[in-house]
C-alpha atoms as a PDB file:
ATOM      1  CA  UNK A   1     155.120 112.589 103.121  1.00  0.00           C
ATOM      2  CA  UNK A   2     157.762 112.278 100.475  1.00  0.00           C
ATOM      3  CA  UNK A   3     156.201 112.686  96.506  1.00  0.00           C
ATOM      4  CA  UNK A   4     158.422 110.159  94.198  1.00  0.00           C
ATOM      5  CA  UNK A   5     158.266 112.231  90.886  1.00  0.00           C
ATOM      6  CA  UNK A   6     159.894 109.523  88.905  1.00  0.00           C
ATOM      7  CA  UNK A   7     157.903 106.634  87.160  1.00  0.00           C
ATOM      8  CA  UNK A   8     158.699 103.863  84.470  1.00  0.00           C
ATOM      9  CA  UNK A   9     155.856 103.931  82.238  1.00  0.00           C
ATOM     10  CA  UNK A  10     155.083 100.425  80.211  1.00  0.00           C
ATOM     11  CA  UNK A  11     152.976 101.606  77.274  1.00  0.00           C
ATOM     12  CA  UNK A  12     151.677  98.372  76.211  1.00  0.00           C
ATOM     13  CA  UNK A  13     150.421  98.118  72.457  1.00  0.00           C
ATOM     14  CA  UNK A  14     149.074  94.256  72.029  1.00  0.00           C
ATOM     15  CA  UNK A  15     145.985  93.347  70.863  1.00  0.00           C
ATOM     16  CA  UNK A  16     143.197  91.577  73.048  1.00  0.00           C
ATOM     17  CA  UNK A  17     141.585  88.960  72.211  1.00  0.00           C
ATOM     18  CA  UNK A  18     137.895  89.658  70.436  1.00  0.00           C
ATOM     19  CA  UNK A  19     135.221  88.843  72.334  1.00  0.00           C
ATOM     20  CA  UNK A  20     136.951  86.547  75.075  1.00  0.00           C
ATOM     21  CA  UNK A  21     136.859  88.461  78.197  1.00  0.00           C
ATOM     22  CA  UNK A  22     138.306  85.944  80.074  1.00  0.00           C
ATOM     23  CA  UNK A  23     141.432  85.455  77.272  1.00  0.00           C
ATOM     24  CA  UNK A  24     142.118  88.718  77.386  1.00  0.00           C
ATOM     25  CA  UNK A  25     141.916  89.571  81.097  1.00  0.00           C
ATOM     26  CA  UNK A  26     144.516  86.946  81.753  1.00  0.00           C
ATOM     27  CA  UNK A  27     146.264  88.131  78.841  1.00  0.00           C
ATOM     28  CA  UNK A  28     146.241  91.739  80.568  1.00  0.00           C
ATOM     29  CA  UNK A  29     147.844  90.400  83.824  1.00  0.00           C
ATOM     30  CA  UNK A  30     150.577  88.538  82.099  1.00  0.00           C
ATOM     31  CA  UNK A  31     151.458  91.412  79.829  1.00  0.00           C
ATOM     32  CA  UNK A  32     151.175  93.825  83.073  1.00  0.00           C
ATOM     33  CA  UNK A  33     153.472  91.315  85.104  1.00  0.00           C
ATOM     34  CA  UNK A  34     155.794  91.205  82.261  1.00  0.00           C
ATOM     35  CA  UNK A  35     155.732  94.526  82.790  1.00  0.00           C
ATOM     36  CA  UNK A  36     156.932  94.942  85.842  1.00  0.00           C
ATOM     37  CA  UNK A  37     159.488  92.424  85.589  1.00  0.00           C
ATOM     38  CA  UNK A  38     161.183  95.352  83.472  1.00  0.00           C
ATOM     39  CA  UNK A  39     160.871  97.715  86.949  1.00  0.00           C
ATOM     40  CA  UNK A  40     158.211  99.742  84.937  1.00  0.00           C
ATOM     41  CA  UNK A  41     155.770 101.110  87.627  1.00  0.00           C
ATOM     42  CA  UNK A  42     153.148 102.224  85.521  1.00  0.00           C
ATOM     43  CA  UNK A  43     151.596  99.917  82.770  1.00  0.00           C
ATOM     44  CA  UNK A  44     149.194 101.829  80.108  1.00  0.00           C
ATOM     45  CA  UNK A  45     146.756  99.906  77.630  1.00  0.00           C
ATOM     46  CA  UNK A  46     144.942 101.806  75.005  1.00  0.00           C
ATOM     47  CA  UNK A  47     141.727 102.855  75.737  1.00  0.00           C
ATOM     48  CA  UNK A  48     139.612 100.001  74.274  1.00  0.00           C
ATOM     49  CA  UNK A  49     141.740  97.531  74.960  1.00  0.00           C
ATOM     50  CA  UNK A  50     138.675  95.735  77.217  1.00  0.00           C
ATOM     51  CA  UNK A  51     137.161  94.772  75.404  1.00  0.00           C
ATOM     52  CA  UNK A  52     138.677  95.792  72.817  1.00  0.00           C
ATOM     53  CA  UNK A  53     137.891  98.265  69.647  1.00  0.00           C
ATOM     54  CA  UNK A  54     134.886  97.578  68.315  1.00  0.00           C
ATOM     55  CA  UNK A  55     135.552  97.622  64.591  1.00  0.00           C
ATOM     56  CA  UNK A  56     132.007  97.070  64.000  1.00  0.00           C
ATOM     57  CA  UNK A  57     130.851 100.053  64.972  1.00  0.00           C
ATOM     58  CA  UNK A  58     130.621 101.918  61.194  1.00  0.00           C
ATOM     59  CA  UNK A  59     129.522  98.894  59.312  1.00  0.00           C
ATOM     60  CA  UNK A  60     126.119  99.202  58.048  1.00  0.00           C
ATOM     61  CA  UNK A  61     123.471  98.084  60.519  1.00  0.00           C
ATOM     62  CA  UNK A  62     121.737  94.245  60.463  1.00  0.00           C
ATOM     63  CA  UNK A  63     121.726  91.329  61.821  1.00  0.00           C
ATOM     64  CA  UNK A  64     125.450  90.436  62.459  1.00  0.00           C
ATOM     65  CA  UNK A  65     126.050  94.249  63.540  1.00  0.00           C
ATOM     66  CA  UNK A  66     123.564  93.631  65.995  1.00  0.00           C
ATOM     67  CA  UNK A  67     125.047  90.415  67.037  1.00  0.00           C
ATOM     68  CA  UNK A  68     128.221  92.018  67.420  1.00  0.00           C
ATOM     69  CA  UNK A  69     127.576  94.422  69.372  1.00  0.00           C
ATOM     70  CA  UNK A  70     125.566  92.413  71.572  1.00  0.00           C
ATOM     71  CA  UNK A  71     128.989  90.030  72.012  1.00  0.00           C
ATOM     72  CA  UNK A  72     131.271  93.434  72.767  1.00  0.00           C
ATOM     73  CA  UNK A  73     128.557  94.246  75.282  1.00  0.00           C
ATOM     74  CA  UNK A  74     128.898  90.639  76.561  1.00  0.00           C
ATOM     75  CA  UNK A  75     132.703  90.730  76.784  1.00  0.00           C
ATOM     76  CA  UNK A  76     132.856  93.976  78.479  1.00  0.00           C
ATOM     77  CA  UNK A  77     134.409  94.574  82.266  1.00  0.00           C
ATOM     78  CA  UNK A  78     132.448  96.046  84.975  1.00  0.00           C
ATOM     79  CA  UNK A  79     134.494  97.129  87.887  1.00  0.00           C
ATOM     80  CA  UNK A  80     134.372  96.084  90.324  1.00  0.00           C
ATOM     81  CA  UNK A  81     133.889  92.298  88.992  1.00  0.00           C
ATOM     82  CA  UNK A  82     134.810  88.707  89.604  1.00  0.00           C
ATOM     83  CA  UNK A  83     136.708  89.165  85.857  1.00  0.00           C
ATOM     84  CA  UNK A  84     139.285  91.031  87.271  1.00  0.00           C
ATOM     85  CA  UNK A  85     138.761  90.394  91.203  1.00  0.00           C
ATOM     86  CA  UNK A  86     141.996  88.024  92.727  1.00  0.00           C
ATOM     87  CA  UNK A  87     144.509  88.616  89.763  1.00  0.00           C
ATOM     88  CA  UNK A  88     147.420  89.313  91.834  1.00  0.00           C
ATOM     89  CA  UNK A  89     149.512  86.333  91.222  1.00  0.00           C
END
């Protein structure tokens, strides 16, 4: 077994798009097959890039906080999933 210890890393600093799963899945994909256009081998998102950071999280608590956090919950990626399930292309 050979060990390659040479990578191209793509660290990838975009935002996604609040709230829209979908949006910013296919966003993702297109910024990961951009990517690897360049021959990187290794793309890197933040960590809260899905869904993204909740900027929400230290405002005080009512209502729309609540409603917030209810839509980050929403927009969220379980894996495995159909959001992310057949993205190859």
């Amino acid at each position: 077994m050979t060990i390659d210890t040479h990578f191209r890393l793509a660290a990838i600093q975009a935002a996604a798009i609040p709230f829209d799963r979908e949006a910013s899945v296919e966003k993702a994909c297109r910024l990961i097959r951009e990517a690897g256009a360049m021959e990187a081998t290794i793309a890197a998102f933040g960590e809260t890039w899905l869904p993204g950071y909740p900027f929400f999280c230290y405002a005080p608590t009512g209502p729309s906080t609540f409603r917030a956090m209810a839509e980050y919950l929403d927009s969220a990626v379980e894996i495995p999933s159909s959001a992310i399930h057949d993205r190859n292309s």
